[in-house]
Protein backbone atom coordinates (compact mmCIF):
# COMPACT_ATOMS: atom_id res chain seq x y z
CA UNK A 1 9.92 27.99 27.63
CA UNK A 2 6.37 29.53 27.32
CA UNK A 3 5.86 33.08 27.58
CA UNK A 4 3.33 34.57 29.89
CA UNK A 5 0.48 35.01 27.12
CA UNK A 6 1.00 31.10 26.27
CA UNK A 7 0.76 30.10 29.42
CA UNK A 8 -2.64 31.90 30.00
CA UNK A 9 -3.73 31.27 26.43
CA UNK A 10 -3.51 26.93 27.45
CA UNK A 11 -3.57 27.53 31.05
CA UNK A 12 -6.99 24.55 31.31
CA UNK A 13 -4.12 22.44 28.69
CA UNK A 14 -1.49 22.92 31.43
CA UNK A 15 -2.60 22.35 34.24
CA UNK A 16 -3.90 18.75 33.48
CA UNK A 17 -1.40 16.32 35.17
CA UNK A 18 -0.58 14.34 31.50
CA UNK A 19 0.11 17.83 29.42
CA UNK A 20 1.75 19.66 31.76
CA UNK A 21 4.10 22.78 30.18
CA UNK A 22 6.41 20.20 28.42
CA UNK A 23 3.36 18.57 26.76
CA UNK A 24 2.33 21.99 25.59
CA UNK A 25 5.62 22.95 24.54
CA UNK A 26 5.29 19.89 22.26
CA UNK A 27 1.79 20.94 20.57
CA UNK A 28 3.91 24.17 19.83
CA UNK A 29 6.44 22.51 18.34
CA UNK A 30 4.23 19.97 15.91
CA UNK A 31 3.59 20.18 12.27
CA UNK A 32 0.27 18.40 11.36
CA UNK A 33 -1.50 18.59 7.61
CA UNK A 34 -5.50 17.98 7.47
CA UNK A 35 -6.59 16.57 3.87
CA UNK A 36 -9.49 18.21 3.42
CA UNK A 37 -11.26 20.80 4.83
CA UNK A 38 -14.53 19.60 4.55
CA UNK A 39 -16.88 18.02 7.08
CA UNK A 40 -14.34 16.46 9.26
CA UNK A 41 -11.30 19.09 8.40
CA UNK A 42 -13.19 22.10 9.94
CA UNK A 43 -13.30 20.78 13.80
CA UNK A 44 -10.08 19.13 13.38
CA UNK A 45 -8.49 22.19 12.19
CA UNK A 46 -10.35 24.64 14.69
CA UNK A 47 -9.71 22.18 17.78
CA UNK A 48 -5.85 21.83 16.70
CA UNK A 49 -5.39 25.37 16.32
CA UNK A 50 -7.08 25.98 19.62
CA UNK A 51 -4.74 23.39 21.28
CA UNK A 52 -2.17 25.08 19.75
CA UNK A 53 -0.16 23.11 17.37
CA UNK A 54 2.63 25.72 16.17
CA UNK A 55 1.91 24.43 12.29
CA UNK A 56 -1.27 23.20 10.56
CA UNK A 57 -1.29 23.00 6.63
CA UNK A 58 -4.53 22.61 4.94
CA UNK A 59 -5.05 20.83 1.89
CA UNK A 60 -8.02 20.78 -0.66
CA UNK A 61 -8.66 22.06 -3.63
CA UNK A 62 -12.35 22.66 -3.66
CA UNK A 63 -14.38 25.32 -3.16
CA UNK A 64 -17.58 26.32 -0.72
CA UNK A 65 -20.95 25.22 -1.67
CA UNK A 66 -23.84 26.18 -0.41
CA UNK A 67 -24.24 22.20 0.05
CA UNK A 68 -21.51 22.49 2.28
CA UNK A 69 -22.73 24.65 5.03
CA UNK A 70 -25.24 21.95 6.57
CA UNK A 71 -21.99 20.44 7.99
CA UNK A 72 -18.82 22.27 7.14
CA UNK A 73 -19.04 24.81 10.47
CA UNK A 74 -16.43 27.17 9.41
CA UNK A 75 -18.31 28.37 6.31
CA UNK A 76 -21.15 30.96 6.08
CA UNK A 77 -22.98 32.45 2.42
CA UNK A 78 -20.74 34.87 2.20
CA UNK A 79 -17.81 32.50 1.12
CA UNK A 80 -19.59 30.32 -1.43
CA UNK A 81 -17.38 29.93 -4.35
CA UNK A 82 -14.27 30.94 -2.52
CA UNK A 83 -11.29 28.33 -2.27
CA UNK A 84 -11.57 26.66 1.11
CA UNK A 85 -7.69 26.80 2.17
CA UNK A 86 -7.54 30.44 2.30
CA UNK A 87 -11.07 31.02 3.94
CA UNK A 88 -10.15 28.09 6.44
CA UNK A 89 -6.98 29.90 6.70
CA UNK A 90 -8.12 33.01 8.42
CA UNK A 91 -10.15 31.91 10.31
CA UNK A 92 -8.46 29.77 12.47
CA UNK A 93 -5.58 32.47 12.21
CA UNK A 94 -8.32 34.75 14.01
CA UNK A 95 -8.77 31.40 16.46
CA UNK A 96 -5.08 31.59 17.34
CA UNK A 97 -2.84 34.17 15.93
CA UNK A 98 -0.19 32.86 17.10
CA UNK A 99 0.08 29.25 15.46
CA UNK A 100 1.47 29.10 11.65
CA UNK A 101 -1.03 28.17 8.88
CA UNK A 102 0.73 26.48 5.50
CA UNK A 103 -2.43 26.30 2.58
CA UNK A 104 -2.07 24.05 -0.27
CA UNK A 105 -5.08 24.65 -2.55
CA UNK A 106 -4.73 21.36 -4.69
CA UNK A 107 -6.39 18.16 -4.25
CA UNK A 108 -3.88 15.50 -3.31
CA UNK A 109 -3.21 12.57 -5.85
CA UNK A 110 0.22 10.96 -6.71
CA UNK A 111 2.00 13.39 -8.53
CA UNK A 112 2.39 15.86 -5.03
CA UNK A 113 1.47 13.76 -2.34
CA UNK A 114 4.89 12.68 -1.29
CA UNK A 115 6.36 16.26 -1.85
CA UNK A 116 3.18 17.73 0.26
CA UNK A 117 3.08 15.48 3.12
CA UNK A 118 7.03 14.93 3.43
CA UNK A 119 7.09 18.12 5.70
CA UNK A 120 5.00 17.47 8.02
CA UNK A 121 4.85 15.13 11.65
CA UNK A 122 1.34 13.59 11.71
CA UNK A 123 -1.27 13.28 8.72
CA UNK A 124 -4.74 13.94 8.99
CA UNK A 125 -7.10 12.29 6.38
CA UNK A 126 -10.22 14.10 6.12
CA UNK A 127 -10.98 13.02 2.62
CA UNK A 128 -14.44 12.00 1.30
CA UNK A 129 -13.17 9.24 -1.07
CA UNK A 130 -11.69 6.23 -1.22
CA UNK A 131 -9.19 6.99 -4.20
CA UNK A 132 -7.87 9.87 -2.05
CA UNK A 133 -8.04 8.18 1.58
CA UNK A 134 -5.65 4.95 0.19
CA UNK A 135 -3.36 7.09 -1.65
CA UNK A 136 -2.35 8.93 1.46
CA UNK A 137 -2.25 5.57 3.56
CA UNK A 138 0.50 4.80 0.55
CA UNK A 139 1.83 7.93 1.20
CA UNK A 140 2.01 7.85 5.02
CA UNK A 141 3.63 3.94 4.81
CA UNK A 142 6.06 5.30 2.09
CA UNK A 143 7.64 8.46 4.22
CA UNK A 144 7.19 6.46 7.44
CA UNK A 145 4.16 9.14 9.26
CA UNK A 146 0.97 8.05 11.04
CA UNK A 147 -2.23 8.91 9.91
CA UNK A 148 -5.42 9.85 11.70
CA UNK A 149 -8.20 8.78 9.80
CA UNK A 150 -11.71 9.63 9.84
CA UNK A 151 -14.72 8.59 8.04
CA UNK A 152 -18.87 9.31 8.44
CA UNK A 153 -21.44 7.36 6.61
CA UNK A 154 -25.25 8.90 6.93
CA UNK A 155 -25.08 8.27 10.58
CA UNK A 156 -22.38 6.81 11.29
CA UNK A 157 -18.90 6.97 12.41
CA UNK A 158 -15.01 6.02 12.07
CA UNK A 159 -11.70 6.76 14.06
CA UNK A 160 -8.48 5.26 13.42
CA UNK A 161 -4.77 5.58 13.24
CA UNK A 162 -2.81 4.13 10.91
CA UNK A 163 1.02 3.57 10.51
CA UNK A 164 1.75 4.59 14.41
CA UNK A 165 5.18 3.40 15.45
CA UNK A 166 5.40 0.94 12.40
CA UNK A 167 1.68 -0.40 13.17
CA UNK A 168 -0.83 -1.17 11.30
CA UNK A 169 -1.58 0.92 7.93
CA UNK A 170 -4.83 1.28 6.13
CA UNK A 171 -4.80 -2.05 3.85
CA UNK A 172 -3.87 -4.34 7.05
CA UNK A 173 -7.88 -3.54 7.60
CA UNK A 174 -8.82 -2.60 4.21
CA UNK A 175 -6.73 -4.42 1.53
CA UNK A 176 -7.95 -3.02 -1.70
CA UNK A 177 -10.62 0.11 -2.33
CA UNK A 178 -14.21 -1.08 -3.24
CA UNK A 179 -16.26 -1.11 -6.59
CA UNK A 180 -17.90 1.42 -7.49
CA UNK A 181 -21.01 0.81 -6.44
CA UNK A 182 -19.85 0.06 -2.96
CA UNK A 183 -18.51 3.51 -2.63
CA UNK A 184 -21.11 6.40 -2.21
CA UNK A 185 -20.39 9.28 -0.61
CA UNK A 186 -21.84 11.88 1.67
CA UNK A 187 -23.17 13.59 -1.59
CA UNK A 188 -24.96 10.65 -2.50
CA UNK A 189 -26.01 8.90 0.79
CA UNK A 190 -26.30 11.99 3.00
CA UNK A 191 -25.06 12.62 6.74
CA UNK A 192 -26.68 13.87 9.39
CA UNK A 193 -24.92 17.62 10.46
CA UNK A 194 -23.09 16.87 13.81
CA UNK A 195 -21.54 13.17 12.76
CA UNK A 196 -18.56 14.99 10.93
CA UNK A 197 -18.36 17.94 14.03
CA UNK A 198 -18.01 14.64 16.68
CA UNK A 199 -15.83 12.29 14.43
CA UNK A 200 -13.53 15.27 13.58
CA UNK A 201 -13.21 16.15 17.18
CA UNK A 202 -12.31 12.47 18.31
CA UNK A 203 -9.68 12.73 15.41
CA UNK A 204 -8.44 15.78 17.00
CA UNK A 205 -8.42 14.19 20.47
CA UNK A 206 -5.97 11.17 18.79
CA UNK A 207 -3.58 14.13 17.34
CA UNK A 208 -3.14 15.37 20.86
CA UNK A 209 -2.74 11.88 22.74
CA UNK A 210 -0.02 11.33 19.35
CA UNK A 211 1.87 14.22 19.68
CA UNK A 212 2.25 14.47 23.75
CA UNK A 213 2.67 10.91 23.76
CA UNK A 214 -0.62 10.29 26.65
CA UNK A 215 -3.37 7.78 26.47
CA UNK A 216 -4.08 4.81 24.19
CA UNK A 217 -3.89 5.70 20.85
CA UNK A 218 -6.36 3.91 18.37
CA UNK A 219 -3.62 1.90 16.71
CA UNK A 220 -4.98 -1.59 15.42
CA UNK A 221 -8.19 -0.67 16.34
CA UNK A 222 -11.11 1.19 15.07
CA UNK A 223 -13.38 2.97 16.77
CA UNK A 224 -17.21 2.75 15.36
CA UNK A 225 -20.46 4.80 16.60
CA UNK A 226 -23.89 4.97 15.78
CA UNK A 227 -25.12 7.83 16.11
CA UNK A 228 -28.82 6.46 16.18
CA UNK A 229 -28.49 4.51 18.84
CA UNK A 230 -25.08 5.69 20.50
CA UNK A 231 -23.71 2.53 20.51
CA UNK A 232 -20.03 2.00 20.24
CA UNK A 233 -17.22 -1.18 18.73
CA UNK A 234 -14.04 -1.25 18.70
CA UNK A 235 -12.27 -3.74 16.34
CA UNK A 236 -8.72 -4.75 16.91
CA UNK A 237 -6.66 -5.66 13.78
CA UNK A 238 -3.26 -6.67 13.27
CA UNK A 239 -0.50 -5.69 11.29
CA UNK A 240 0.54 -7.14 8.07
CA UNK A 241 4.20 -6.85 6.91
CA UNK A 242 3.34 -7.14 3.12
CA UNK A 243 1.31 -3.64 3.77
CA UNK A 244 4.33 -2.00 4.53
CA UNK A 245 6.39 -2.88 1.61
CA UNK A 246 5.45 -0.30 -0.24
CA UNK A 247 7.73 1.78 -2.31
CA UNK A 248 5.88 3.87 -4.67
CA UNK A 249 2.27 5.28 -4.91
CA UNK A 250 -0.34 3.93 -7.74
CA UNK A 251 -2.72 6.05 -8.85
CA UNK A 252 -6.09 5.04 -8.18
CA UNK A 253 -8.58 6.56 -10.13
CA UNK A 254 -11.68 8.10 -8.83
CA UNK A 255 -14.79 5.56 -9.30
CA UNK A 256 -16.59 7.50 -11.73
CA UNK A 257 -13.62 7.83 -14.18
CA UNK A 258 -14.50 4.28 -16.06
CA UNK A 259 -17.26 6.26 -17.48
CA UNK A 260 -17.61 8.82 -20.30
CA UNK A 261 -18.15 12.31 -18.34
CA UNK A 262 -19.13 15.04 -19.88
CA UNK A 263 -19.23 18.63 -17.96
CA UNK A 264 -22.52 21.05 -17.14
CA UNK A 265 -21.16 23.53 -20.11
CA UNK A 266 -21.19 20.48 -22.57
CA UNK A 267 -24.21 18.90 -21.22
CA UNK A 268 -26.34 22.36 -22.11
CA UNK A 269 -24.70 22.95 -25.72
CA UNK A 270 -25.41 18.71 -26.54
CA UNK A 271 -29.40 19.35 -25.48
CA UNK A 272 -29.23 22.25 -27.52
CA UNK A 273 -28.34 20.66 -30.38
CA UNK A 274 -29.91 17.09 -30.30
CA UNK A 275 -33.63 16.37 -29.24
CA UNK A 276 -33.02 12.72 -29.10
CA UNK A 277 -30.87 12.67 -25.76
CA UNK A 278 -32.78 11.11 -22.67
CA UNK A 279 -31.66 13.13 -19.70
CA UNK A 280 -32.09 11.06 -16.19
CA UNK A 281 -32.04 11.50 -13.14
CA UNK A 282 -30.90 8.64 -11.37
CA UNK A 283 -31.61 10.15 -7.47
CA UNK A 284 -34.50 9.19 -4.89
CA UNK A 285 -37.79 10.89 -6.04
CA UNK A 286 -37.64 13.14 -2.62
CA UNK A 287 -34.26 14.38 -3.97
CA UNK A 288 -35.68 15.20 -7.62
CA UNK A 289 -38.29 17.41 -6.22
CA UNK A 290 -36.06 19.18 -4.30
CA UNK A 291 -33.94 20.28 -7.31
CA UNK A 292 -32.94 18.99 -10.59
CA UNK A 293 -31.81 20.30 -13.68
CA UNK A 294 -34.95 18.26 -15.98
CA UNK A 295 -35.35 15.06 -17.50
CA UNK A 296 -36.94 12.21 -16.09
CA UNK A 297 -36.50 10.18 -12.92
CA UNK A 298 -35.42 6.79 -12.57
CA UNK A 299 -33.81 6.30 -9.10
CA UNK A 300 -30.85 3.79 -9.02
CA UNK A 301 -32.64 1.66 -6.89
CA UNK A 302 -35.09 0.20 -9.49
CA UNK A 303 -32.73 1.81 -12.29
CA UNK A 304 -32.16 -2.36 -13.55
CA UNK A 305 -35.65 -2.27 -14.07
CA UNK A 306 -36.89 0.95 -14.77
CA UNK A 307 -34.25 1.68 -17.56
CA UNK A 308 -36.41 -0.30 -19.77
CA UNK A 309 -38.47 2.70 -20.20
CA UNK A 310 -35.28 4.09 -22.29
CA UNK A 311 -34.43 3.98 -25.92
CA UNK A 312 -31.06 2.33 -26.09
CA UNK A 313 -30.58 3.27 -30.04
CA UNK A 314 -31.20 7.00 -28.79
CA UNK A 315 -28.17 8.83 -26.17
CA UNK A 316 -28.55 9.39 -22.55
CA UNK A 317 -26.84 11.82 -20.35
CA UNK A 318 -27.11 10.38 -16.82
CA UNK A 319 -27.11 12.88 -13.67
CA UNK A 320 -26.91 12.45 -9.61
CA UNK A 321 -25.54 14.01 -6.93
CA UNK A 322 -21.87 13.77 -7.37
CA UNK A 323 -21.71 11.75 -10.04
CA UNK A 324 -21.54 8.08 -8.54
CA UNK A 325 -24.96 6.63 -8.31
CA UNK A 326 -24.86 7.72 -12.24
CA UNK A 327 -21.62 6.13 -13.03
CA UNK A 328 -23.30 2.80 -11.68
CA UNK A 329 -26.57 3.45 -13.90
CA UNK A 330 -24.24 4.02 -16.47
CA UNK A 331 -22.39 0.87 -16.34
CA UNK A 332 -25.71 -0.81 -16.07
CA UNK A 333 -26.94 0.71 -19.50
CA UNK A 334 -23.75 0.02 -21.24
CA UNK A 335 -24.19 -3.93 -20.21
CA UNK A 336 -26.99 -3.74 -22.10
CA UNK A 337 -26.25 -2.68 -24.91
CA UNK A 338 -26.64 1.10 -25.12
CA UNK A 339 -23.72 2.40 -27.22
CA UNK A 340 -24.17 6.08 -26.40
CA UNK A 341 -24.08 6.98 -22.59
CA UNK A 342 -22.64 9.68 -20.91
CA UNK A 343 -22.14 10.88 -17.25
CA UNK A 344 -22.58 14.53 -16.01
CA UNK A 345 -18.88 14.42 -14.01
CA UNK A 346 -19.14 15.64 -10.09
CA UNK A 347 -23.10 15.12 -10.53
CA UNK A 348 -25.48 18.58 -9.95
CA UNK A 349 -23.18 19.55 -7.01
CA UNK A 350 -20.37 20.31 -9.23
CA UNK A 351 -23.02 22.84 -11.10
């Protein structure tokens, strides 16, 4: 039964014909986590708790950056360096004081996934890798929860939900993760500031139709848009069986992790002490100019080429955004023979 402040708090919610008071009642009721609370995390979590799903755990273990705000709407300069669960946290407690907010400040991988996720009714992936985004599909198949998906790629867009009423999972559409160099992210690649505010919302929009049981959900298909052109596709895919046979999680290693890394700290005390180390930047010239933290520039787009220009008996500390346009430079160096190459690990951004 709603009380009188609930029912004027959803009253637009109510009176549509498909929600009604006993589709509201079942909002109240649901328990959804977001993984991540990045890009796409901050309008699904603000729409959710403005819908008014009773419980919405957040979970991400990063901080703000001031790289962050472009996109990431809940943020402001004040909160730069603060952990993004608890500053998410109040402020979609101010949004609706009356839903429950559950933070888990750690970044998901395979030692807490299961225990983290086991709790809840619907998953939200808001991740920005692939390591992370196929370890909760695992994770989702394994404890028998759909997942809403999301994904944005400079300008454009992916919906999807995964593992709805034994449907299809992640892998029936994408079987394995991809190499490294097929894997930028948002760091590296950029995206344009309203893709992750209109992708979130949509996955948002699939959490409702999930929980009240309306509409079509997007399971087997996946919704594309273009943001450039506002076109849209939707793909239909089928299930396979051997997806869901899955009984444990692997770990699947982030895509820079092949590579030596070495930390900012470590990075400044190794130029101290030895001359002979050829810093590069491996970004777009535009991007060097913006900021960088010295060296030279040789963007990873004639990096096969311009390399040449390196002494391979000599070390070199490679440097990008995040850290995986420079694990791919890196990879190309040690093919040829350089011996000592390291990578600055979560590129300038983790600075």
């Amino acid at each position: 039964m709603l009380s009188k402040e609930e029912l004027a708090r959803y009253s637009k919610q109510i009176i549509l014909p498909e929600i009604r008071e006993a589709g509201q009642e079942k909002l109240l009721t649901a328990k959804v986590l977001v993984i991540g609370a990045g890009g796409l995390g901050c309008p699904v979590l603000q729409y959710l708790a403005a819908a008014g799903v009773g419980l919405l755990g957040i979970a991400d273990g990063d901080v703000v950056e001031i790289s962050n705000l472009q996109r990431q709407i809940l943020y402001n300069d004040s909160e730069i360096g603060q952990n993004k669960t608890h500053t998410t946290s109040k402020k979609i407690k101010a949004l609706n004081p009356n839903i429950r907010v559950q933070t888990h400040p750690v970044n998901i991988d395979n030692t807490n996934a299961l225990e983290i996720l086991k709790d809840y009714d619907i998953i939200v992936d808001g991740s920005d890798n692939f390591a992370t985004r196929y370890l909760v599909n695992d994770a989702c198949v394994i404890l028998n929860k759909p997942m809403v998906s999301g994904a944005i790629y400079k300008f454009e867009g992916q919906v999807s939900v995964f593992n709805y009423n034994n449907g299809p999972t992640y892998r029936c559409i994408f079987p394995e993760p991809p190499n490294t160099d097929e894997s930028p992210n948002c760091a590296d690649i950029g995206v344009i500031a309203t893709l992750p505010g209109i992708i979130g919302t949509i996955q948002a929009n699939e959490v409702i139709k999930v929980i009240t049981g309306i509409g079509e959900v997007l399971s087997g298909k996946l919704l594309v848009i273009d943001t450039l052109t506002m076109n849209t596709h939707l793909f239909h895919f089928k299930l396979n069986e051997a997806n869901r046979n899955i009984k444990q999680l692997r770990s699947i290693s982030p895509s820079c992790e092949t590579i030596i890394n070495i930390d900012y700290p470590g990075l400044k005390q190794l130029l101290k002490e030895d001359e002979t180390i050829q810093l590069v930047d491996v970004r777009e010239v535009e991007e060097h100019e913006i900021n960088n933290i010295g060296g030279m520039n040789i963007p990873v787009s004639v990096f096969e080429s311009g390399c040449s220009i390196l002494n391979a008996e000599q070390p070199v500390i490679l440097y990008c955004s995040s850290g995986v346009r420079s694990a791919h430079a890196a990879k190309i160096l040690l093919q040829k023979g350089f011996i000592k190459v390291l990578n600055l690990k979560n590129g300038i951004t983790g600075i």
